[in-house]
Protein backbone atom coordinates (compact mmCIF):
# COMPACT_ATOMS: atom_id res chain seq x y z
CA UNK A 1 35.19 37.52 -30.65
CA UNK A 2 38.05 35.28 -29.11
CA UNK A 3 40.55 36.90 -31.02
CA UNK A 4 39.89 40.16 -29.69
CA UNK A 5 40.52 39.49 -26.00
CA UNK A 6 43.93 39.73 -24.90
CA UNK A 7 44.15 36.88 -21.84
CA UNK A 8 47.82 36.43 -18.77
CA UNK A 9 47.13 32.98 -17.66
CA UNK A 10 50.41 34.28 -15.63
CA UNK A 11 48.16 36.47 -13.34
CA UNK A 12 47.01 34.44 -10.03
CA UNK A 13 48.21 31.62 -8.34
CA UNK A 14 48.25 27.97 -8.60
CA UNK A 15 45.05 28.10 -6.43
CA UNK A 16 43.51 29.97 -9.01
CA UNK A 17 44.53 27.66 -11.62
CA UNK A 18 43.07 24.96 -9.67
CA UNK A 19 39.78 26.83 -8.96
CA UNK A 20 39.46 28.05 -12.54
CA UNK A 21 40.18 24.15 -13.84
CA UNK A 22 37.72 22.63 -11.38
CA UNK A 23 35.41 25.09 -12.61
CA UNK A 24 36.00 24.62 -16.10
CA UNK A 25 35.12 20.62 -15.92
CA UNK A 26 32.19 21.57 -13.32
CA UNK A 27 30.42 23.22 -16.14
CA UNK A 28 31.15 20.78 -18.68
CA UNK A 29 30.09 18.00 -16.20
CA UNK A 30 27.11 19.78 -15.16
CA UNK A 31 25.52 20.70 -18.33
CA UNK A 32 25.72 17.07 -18.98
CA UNK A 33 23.80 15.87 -15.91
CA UNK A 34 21.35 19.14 -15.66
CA UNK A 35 20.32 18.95 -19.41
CA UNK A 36 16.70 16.91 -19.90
CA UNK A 37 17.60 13.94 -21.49
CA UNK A 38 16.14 9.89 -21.40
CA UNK A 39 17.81 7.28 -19.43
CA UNK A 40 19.26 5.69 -22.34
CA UNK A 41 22.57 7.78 -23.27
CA UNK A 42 22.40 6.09 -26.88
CA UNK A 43 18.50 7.92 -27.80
CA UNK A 44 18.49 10.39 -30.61
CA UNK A 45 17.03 12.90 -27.64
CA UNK A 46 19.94 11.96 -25.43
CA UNK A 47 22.83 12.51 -27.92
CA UNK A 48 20.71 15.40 -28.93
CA UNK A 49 20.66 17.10 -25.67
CA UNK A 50 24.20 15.99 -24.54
CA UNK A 51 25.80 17.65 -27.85
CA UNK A 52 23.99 20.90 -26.74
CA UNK A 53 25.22 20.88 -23.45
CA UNK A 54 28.69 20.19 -24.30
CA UNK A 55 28.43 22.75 -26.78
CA UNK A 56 27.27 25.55 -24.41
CA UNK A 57 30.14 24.16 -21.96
CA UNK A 58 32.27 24.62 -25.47
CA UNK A 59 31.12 28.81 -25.23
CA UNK A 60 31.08 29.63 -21.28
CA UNK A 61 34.46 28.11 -20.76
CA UNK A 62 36.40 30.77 -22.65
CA UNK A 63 34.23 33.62 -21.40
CA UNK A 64 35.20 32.47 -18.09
CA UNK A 65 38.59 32.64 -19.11
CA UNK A 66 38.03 36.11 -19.78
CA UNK A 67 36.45 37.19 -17.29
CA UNK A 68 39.37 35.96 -14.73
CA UNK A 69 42.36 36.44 -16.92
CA UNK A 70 41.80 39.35 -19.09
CA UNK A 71 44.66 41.78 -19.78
CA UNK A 72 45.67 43.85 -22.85
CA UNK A 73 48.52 45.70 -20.60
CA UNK A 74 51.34 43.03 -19.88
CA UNK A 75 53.72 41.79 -22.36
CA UNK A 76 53.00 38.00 -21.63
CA UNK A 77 49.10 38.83 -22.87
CA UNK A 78 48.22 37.05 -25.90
CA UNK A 79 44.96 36.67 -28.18
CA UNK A 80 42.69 34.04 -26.19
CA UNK A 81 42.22 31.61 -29.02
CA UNK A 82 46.59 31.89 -29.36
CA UNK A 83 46.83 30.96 -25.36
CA UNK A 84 44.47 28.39 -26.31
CA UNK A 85 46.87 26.69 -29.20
CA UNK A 86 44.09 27.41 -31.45
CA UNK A 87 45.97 30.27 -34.13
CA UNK A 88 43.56 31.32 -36.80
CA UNK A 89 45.46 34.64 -38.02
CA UNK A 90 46.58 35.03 -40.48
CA UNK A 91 43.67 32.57 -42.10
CA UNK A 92 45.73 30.66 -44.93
CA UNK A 93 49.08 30.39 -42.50
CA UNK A 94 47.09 29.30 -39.41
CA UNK A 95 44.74 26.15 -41.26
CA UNK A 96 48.21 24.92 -43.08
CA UNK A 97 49.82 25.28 -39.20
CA UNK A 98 47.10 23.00 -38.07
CA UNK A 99 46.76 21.03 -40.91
CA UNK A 100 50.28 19.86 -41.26
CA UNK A 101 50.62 19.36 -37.14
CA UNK A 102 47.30 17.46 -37.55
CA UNK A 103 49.14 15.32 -40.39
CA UNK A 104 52.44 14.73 -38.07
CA UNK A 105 50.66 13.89 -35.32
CA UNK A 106 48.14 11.62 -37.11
CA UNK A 107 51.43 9.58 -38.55
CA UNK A 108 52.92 9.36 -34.89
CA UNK A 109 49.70 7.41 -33.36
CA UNK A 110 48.92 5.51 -36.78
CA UNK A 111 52.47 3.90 -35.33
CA UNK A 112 51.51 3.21 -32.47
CA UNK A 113 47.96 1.64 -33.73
CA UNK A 114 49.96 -0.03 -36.58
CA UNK A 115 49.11 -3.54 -34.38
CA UNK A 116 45.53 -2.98 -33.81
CA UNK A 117 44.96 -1.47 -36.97
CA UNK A 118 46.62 -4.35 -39.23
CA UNK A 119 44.35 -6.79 -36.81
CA UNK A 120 41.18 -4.54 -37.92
CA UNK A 121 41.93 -4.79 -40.96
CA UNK A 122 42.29 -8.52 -41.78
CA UNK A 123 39.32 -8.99 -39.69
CA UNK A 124 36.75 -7.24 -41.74
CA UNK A 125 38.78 -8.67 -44.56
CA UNK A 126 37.86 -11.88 -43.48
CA UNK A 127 33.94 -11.22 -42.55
CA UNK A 128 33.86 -9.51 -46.08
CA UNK A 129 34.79 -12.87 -47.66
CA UNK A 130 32.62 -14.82 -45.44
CA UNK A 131 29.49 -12.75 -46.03
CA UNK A 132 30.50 -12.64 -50.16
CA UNK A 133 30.78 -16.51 -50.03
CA UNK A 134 27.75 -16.55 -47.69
CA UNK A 135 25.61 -14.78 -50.73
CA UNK A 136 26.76 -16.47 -53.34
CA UNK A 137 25.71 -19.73 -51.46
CA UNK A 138 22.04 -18.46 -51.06
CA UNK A 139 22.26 -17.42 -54.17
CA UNK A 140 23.20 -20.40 -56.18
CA UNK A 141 20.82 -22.42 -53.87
CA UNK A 142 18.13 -19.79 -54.70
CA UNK A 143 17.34 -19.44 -50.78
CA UNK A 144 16.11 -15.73 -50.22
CA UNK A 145 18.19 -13.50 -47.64
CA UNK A 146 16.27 -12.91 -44.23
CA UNK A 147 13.89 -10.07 -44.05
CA UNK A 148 14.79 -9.12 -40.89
CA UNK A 149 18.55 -7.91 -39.91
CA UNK A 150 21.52 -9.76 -40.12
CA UNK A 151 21.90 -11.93 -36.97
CA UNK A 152 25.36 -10.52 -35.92
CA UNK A 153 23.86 -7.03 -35.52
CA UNK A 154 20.66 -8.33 -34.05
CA UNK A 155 23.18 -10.03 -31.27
CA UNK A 156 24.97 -6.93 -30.72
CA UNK A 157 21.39 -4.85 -30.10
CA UNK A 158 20.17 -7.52 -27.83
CA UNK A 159 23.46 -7.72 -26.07
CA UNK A 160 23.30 -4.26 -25.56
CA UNK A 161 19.64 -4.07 -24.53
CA UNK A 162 20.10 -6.39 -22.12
CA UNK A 163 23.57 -4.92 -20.58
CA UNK A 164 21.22 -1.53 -20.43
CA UNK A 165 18.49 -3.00 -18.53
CA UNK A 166 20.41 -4.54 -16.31
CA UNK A 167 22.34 -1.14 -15.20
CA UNK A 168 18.92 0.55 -15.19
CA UNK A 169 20.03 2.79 -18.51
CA UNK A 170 17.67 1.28 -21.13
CA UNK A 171 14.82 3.15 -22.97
CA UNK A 172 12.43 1.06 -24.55
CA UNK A 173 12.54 2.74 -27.54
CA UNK A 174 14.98 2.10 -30.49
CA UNK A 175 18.77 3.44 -30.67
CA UNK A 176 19.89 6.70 -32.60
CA UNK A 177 20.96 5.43 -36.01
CA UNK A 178 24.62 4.48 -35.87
CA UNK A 179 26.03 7.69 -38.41
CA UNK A 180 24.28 9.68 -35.03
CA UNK A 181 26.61 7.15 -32.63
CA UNK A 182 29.51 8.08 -34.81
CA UNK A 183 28.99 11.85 -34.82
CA UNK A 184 28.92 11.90 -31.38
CA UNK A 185 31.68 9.55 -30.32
CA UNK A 186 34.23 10.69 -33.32
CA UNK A 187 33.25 14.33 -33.94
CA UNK A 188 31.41 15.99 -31.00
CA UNK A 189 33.12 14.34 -28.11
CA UNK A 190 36.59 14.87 -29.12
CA UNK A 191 36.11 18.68 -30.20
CA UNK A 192 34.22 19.75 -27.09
CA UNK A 193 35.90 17.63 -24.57
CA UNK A 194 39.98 18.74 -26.50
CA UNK A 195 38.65 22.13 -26.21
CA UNK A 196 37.42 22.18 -22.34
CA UNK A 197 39.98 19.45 -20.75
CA UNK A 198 43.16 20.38 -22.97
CA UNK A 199 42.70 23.68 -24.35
CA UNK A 200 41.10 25.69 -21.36
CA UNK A 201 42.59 23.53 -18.66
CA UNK A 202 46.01 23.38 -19.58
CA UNK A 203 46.52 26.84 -20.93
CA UNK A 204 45.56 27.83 -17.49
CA UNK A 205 47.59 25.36 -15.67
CA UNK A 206 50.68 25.53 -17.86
CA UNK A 207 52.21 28.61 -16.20
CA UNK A 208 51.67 27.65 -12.32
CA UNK A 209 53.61 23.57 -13.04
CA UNK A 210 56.45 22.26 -14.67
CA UNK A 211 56.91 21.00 -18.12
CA UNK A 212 56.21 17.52 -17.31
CA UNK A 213 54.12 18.40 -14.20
CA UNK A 214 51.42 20.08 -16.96
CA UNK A 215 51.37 16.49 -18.72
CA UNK A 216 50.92 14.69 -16.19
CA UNK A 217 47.94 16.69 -13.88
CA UNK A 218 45.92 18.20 -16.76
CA UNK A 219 44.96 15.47 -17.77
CA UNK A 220 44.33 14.08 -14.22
CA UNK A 221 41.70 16.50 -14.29
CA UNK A 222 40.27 15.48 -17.75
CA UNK A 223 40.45 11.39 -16.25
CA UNK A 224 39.07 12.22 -12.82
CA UNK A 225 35.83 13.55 -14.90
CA UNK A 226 34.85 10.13 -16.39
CA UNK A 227 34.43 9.12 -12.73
CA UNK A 228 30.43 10.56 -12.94
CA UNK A 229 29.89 7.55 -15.37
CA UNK A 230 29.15 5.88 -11.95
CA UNK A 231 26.08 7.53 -11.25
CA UNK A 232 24.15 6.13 -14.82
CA UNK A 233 25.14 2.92 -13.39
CA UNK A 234 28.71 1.57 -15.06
CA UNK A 235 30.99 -0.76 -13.20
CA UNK A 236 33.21 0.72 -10.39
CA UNK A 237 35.59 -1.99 -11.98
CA UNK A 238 35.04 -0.12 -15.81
CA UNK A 239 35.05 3.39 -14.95
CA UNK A 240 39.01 2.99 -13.31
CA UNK A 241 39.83 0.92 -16.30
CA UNK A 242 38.72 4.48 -18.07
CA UNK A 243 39.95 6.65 -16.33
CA UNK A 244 43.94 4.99 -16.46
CA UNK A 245 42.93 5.00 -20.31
CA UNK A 246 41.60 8.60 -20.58
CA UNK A 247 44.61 9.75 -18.15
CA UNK A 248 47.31 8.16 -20.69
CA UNK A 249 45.61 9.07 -24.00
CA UNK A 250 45.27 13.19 -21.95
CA UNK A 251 49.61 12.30 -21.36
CA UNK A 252 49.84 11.64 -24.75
CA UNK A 253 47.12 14.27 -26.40
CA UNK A 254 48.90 17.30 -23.97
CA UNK A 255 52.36 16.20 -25.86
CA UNK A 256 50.87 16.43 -29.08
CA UNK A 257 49.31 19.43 -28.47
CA UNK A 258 52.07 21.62 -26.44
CA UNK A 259 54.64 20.10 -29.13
CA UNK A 260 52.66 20.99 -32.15
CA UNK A 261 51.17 24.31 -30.90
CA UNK A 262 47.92 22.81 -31.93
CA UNK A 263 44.66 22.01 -30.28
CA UNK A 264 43.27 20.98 -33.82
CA UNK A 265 46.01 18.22 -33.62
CA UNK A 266 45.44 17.11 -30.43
CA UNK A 267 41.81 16.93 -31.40
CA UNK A 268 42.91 15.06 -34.47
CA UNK A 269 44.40 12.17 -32.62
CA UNK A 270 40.98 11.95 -30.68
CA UNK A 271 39.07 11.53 -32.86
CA UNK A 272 41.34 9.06 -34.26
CA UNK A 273 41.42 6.96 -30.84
CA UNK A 274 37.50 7.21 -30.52
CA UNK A 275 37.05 6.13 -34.23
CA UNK A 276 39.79 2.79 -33.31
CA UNK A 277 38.83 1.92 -29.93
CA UNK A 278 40.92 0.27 -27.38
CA UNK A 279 43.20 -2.31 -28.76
CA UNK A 280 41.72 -6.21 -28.62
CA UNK A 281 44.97 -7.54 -26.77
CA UNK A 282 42.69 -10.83 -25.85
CA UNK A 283 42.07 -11.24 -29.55
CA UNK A 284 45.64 -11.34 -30.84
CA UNK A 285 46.62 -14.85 -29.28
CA UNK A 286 43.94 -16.55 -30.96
CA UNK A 287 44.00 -14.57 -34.54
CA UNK A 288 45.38 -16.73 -37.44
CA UNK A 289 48.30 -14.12 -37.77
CA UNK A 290 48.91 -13.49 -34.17
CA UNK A 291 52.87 -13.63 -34.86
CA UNK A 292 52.84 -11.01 -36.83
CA UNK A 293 49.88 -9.03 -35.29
CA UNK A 294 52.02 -9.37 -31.91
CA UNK A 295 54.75 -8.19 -33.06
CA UNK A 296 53.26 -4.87 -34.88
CA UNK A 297 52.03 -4.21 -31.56
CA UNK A 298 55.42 -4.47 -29.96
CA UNK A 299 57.26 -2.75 -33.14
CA UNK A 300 54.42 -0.02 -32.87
CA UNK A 301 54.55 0.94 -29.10
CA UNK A 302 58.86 0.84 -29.70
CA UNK A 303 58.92 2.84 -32.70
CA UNK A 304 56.14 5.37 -30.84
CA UNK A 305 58.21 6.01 -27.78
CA UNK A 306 61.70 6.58 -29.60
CA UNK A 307 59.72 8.89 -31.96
CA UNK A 308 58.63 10.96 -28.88
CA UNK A 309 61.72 10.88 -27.27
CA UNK A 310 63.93 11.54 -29.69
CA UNK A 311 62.22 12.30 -33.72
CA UNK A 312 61.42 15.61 -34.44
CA UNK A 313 57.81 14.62 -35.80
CA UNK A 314 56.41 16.01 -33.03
């Protein structure tokens, strides 16, 4: 049991930090690439065998953690899953801990979304009335609906069949059914990767840097790792674009996390991100409402970074 080994992420250097780290994402990373799995990421086998692996990497990383760092003798030891922000004793204290850092932190980032989420929001308010008035048409003109899919999502499979051939990635065979998508880009991908890349990684780090330096190379680490999406064939061009993206969200998901003494928050706000996306800045200049959309994004992003620098939300 975690709970039961007493961890000094104080013992060693900063070259074992770095070691330890390294290793940590090497056997995240690896599992991914070793694990049998078809060329096309989005196959129920793929997510399948992906979730394993990450899962496994979820289980060896805090054995190795105890295996380097373990020590019930010094003062500065504390309960692995505690080093790890990840409190579960006592039971009912801990989950309303997490639950009401989850909450905070939640509130903080719904701010700075409050732009692209308002933008969201009219927009499937405005397909929902189209498709409605759409029916209604048919119906009144008693023409039958297609039998085969709506043509918006048969663009968006084509689109993406052909952007998978053309990087070499595509399986002939049909997608994983989009709740399978969702588990794995909202649920599985933000636990395992919070768990390896902030938990592990910066509980190790955090003693050998500075306050600030621990935001700002952990998640270096956690970025640098999205570089292997070059070898199943993504743009050079796409893969910096994510890894600037997935080194600011690790800034911001390290704040959250040190701040609330919670990796179930910091988790939280991932799973958040993954479920919104990245913003649609080209979209806003040529919505309807862009005045006001614009300027929730520019009240959201202000009223996020005086919150962090000077609220006590987080």
């Amino acid at each position: 049991m975690l709970t039961s080994v007493d961890v000094n992420f104080h013992n060693g250097g900063i070259v074992t930090a770095l070691v330890t780290s390294v290793a940590l994402a090497g056997i995240y990373l690896g599992l991914l690439r070793v694990v049998p799995q078809p060329n096309n990421r989005n196959h129920p086998r793929a997510i399948l065998a992906r979730s394993l692996a990450v899962t496994a990497a979820c289980l060896l990383s805090p054995a190795l953690l105890a295996s380097i760092y373990k020590d019930s003798t010094s003062s500065r030891s504390l309960p692995l899953t505690e080093a790890l922000w990840l409190r579960v004793t006592p039971p009912f204290s801990a989950i309303l801990h997490h639950a009401c850092a989850s909450v905070r932190a939640l509130f903080v980032f719904a701010l700075l979304f409050s732009g692209p989420l308002v933008q969201d929001g009219l927009q499937r308010f405005h397909e929902t009335l189209i498709s409605i008035r759409t029916s209604l048409a048919k119906s009144c003109s008693g023409k039958s609906r297609p039998a085969i899919g709506n043509s918006t999502s048969n663009s968006k499979y084509i689109s993406s069949m052909n952007s998978d051939t053309q990087n070499g990635s595509y399986d002939p065979e049909f997608d994983a059914p989009e709740f399978a998508l969702i588990l794995r880009n909202v649920v599985v991908a933000p636990i395992t990767e919070e768990f390896v890349f902030r938990g592990c990684v910066t509980a190790v780090m955090s003693p050998q840097v500075s306050g600030a330096g621990r935001h700002l190379l952990c998640p270096l680490i956690f970025a640098i790792a999205h570089v292997h999406h070059i070898m199943s064939g993504s743009l050079v061009s796409i893969v910096a674009i994510q890894v600037i993206y997935t080194w600011l969200f690790g800034f911001l998901a390290s704040i959250v996390m040190i701040r609330t003494e919670s990796l179930i928050a910091a988790i939280a706000v991932h799973m958040f991100c993954n479920a919104i996306g990245l913003p649609d800045f080209g979209g806003v200049a040529s919505h309807p409402q862009r005045k006001i959309i614009g300027l929730l994004y520019v009240l959201g992003l202000t009223t996020f970074v005086l919150v962090l620098l000077y609220n006590k939300i987080l």
